[in-house]
N, C-alpha and C. Protein backbone atom coordinates (compact mmCIF):
# COMPACT_ATOMS: atom_id res chain seq x y z
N UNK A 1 14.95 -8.25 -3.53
CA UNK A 1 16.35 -8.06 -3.28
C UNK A 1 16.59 -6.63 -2.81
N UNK A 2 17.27 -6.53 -1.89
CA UNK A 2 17.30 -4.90 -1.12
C UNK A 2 19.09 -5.69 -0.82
N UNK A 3 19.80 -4.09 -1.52
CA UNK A 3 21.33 -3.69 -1.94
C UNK A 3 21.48 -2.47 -1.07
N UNK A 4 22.44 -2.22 -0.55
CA UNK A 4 23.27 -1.05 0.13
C UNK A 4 23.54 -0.39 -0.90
N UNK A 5 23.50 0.92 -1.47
CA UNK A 5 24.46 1.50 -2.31
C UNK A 5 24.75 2.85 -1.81
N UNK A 6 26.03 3.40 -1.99
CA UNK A 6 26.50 5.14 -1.25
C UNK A 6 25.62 5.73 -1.12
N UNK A 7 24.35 5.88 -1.94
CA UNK A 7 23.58 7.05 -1.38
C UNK A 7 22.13 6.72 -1.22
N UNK A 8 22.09 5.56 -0.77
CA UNK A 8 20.66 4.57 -0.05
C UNK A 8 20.89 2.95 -0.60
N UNK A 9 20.00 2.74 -1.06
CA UNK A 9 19.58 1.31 -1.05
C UNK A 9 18.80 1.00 -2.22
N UNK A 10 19.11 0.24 -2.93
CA UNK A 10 18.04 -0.70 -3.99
C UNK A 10 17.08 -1.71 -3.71
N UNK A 11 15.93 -1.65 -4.02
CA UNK A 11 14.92 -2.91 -3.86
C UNK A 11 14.36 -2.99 -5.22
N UNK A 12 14.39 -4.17 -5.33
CA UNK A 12 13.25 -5.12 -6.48
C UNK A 12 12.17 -5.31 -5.90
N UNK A 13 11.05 -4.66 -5.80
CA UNK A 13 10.15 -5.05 -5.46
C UNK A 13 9.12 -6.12 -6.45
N UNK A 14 9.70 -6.56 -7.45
CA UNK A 14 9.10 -7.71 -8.14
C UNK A 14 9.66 -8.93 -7.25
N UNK A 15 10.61 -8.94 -6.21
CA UNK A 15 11.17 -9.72 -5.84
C UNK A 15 10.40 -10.39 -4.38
N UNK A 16 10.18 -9.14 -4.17
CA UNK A 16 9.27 -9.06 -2.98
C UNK A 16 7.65 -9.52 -2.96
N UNK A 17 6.96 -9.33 -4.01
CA UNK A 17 5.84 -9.93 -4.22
C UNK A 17 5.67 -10.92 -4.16
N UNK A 18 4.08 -11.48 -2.97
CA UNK A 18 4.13 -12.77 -2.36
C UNK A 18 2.85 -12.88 -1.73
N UNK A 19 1.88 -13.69 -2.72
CA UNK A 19 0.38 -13.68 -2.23
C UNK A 19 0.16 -14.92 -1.15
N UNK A 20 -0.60 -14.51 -0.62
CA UNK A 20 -0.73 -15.60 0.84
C UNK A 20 -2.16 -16.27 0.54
N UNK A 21 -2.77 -17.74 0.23
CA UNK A 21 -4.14 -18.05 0.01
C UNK A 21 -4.68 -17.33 0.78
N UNK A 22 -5.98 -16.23 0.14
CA UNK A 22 -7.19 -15.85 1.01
C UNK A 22 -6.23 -15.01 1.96
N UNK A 23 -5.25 -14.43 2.07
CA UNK A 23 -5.12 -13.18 2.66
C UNK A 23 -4.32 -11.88 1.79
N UNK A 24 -3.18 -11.29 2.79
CA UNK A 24 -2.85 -10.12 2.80
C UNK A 24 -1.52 -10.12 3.55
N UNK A 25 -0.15 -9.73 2.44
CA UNK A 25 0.87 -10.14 2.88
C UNK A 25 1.59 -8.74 2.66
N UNK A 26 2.08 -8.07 3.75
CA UNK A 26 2.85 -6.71 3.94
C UNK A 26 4.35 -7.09 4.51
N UNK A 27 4.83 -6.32 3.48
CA UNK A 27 6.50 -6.32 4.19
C UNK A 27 6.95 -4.97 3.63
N UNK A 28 7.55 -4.65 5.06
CA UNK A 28 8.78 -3.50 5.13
C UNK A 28 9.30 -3.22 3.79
N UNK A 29 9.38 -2.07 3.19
CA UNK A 29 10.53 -1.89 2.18
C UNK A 29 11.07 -0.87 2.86
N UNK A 30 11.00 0.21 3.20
CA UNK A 30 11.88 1.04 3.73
C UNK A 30 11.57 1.53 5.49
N UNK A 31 12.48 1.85 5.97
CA UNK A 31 11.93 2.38 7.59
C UNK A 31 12.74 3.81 7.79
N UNK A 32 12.26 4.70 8.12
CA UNK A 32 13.51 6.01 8.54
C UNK A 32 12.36 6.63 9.33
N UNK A 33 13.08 7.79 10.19
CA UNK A 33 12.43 8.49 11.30
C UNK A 33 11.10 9.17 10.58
N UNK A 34 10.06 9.16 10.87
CA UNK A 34 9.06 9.86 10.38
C UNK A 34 8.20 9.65 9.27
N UNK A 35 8.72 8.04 8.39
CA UNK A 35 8.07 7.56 7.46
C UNK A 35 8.44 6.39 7.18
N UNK A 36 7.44 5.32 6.81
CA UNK A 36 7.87 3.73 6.38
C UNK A 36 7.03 3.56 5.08
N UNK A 37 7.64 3.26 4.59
CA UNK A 37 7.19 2.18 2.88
C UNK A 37 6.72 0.48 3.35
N UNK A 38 5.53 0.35 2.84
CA UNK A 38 5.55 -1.18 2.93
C UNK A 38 4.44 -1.50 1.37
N UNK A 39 4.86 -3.14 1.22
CA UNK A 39 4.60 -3.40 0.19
C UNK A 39 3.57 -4.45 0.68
N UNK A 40 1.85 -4.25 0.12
CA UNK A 40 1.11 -5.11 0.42
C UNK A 40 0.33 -5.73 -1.27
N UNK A 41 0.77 -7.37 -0.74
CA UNK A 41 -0.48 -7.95 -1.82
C UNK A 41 -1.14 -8.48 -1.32
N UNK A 42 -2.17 -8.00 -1.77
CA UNK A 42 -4.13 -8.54 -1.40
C UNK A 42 -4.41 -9.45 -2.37
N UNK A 43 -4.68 -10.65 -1.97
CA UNK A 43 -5.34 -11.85 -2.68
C UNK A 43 -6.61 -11.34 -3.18
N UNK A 44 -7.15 -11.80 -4.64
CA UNK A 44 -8.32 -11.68 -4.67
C UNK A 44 -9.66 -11.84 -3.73
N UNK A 45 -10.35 -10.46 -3.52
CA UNK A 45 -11.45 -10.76 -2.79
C UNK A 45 -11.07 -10.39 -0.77
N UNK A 46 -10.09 -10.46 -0.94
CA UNK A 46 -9.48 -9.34 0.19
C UNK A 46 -9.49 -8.40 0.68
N UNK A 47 -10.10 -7.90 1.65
CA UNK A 47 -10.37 -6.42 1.93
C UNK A 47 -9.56 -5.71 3.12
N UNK A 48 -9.19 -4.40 3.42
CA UNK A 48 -8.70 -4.19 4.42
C UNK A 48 -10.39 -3.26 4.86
N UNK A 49 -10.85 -3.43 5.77
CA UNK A 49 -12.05 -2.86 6.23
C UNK A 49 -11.51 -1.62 6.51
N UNK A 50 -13.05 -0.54 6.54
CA UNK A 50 -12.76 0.51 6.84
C UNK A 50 -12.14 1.23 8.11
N UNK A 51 -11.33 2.27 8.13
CA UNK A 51 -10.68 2.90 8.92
C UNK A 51 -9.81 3.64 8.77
N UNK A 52 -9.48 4.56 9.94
CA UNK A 52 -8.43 5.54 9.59
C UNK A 52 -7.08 6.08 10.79
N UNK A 53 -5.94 6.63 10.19
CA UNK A 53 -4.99 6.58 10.27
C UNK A 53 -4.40 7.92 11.29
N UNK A 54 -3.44 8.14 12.52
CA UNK A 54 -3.48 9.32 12.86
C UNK A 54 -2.32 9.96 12.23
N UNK A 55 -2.43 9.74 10.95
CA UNK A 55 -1.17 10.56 9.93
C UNK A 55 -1.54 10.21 8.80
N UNK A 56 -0.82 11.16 7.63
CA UNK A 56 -1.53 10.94 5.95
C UNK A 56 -0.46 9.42 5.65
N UNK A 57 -1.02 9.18 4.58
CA UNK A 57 -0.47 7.83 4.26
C UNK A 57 -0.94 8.48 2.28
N UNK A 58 -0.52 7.43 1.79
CA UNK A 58 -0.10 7.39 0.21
C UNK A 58 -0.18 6.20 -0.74
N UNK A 59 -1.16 5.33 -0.82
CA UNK A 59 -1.28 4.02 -1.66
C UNK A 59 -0.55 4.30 -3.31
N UNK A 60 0.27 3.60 -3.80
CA UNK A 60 0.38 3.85 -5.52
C UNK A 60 -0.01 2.13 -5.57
N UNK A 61 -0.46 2.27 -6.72
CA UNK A 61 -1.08 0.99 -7.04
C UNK A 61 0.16 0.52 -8.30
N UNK A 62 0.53 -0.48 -7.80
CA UNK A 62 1.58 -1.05 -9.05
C UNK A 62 0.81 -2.42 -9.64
N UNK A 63 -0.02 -3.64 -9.10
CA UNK A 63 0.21 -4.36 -10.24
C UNK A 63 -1.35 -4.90 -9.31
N UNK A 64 -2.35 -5.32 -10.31
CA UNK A 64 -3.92 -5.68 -10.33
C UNK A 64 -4.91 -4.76 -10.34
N UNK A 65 -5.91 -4.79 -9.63
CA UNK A 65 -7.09 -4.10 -9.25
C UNK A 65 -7.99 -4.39 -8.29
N UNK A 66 -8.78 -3.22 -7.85
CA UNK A 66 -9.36 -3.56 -6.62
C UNK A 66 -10.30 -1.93 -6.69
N UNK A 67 -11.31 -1.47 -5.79
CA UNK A 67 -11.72 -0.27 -5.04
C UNK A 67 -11.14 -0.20 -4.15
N UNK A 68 -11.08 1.58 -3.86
CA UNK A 68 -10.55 2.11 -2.65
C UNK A 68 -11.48 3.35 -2.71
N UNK A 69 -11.44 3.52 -1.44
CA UNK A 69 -12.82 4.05 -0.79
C UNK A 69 -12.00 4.72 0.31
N UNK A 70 -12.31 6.57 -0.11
CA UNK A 70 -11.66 7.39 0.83
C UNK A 70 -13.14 8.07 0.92
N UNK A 71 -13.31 8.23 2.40
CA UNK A 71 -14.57 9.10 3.08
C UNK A 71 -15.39 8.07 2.44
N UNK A 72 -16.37 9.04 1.20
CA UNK A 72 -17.50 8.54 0.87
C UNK A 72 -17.61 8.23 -0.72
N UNK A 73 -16.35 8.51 -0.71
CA UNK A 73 -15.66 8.40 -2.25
C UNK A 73 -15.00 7.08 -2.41
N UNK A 74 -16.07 5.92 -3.58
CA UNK A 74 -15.40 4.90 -4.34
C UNK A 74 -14.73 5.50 -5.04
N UNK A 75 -13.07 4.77 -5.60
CA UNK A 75 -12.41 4.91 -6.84
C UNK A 75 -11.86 3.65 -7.29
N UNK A 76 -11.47 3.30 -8.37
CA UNK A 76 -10.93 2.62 -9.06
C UNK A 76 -9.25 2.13 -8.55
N UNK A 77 -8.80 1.20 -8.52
CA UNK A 77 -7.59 0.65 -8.08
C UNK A 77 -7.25 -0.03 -9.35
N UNK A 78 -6.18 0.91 -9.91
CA UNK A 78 -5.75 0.00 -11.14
C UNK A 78 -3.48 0.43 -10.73
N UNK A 79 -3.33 -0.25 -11.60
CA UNK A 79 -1.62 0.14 -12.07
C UNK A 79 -1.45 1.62 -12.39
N UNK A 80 -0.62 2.07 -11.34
CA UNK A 80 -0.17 3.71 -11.57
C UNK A 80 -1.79 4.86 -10.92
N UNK A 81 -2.38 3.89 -10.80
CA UNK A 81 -3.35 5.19 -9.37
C UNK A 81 -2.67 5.26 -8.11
N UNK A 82 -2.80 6.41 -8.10
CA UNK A 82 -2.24 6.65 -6.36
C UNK A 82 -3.23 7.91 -5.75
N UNK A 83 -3.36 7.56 -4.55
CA UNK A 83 -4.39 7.63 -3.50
C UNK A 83 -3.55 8.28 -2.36
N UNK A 84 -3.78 9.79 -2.23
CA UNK A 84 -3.48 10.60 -0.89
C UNK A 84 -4.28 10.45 0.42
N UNK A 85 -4.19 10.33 1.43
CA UNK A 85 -5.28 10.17 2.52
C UNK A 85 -4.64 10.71 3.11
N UNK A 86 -4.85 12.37 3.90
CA UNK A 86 -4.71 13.18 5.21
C UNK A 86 -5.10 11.75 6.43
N UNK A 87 -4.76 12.78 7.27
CA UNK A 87 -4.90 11.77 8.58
C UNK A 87 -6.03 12.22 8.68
N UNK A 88 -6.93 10.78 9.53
CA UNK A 88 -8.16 11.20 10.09
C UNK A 88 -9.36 10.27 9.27
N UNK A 89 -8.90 10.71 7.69
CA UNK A 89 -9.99 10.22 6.77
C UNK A 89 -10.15 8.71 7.00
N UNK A 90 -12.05 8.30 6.88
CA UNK A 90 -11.99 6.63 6.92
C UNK A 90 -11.87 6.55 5.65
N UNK A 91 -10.95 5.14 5.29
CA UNK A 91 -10.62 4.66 4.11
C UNK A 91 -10.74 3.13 4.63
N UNK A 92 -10.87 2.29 2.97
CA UNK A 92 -10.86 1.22 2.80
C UNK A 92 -10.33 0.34 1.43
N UNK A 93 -9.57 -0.56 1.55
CA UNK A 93 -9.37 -0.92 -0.15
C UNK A 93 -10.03 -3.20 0.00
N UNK A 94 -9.99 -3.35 -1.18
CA UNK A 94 -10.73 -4.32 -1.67
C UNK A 94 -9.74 -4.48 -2.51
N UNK A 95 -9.87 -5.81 -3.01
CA UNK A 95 -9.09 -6.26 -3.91
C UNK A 95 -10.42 -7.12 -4.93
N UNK A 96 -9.94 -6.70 -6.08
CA UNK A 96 -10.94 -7.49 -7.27
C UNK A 96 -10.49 -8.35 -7.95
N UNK A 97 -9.31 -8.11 -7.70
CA UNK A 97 -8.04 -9.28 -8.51
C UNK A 97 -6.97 -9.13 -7.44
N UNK A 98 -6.11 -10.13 -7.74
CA UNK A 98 -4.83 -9.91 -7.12
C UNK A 98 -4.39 -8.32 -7.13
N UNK A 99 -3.91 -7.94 -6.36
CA UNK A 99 -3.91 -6.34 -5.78
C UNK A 99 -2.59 -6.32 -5.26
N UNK A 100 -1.84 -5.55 -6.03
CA UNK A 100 -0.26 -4.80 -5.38
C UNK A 100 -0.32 -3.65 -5.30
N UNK A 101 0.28 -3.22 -4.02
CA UNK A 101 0.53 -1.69 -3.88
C UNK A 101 1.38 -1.24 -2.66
N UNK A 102 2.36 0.02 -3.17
CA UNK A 102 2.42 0.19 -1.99
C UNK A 102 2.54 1.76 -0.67
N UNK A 103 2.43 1.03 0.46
CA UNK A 103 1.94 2.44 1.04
C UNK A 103 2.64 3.01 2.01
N UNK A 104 2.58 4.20 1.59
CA UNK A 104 3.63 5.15 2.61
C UNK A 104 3.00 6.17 3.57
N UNK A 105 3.69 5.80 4.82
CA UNK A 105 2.71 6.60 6.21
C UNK A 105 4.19 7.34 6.43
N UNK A 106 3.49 8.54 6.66
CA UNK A 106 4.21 10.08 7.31
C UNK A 106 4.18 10.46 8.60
N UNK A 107 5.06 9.57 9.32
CA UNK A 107 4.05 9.40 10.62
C UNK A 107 4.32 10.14 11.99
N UNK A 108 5.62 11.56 11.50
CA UNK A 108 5.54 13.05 11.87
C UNK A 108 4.72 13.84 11.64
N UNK A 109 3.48 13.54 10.94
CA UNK A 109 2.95 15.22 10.02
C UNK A 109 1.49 15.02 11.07
């Protein structure tokens, strides 16, 4: 549910969560000049393969688990990790379970 209110907007993003069999389902939560929010769930066993971005981006992990893999560095994907990536760096995430998170690209810097 996404609300107008005087000084932005409300989203439920429990509302928004929405696994697709065997894939990977991203939607918009926010858009403004120079940065977008989107909310992706990764089905178990889902991967986004490696690669990288020409701006930093920002994963917070809200609800499952999975690896994420910045450069040459595995880490852990749990609830409340969040993951900085400068532009440039190859990254990759996996899902080990159902996998929510979501990620924000800076896409002035």
């Amino acid at each position: 549910m996404k609300r107008q209110i005087k000084e932005g907007f409300f989203i439920d993003l429990e509302d928004m969560i929405e696994f697709a069999r065997d894939g990977i389902v991203s939607k918009t939560v926010a858009k403004k000049p120079g940065s977008e929010v989107s909310l992706f769930c990764m089905s178990t066993g889902q991967e986004l393969s490696t690669h990288s971005a020409s701006f930093p981006a920002i994963i917070h992990v809200l609800k499952g688990k999975g690896q994420i893999t910045l450069g040459s560095q595995s880490y852990e994907a749990k609830p409340n990790t969040w993951f900085y990536m400068p532009k440039g760096i190859p990254h990759s995430v996996q899902a080990t379970e159902n996998l929510v998170f979501l990620l924000t690209l800076f896409r002035g810097q």
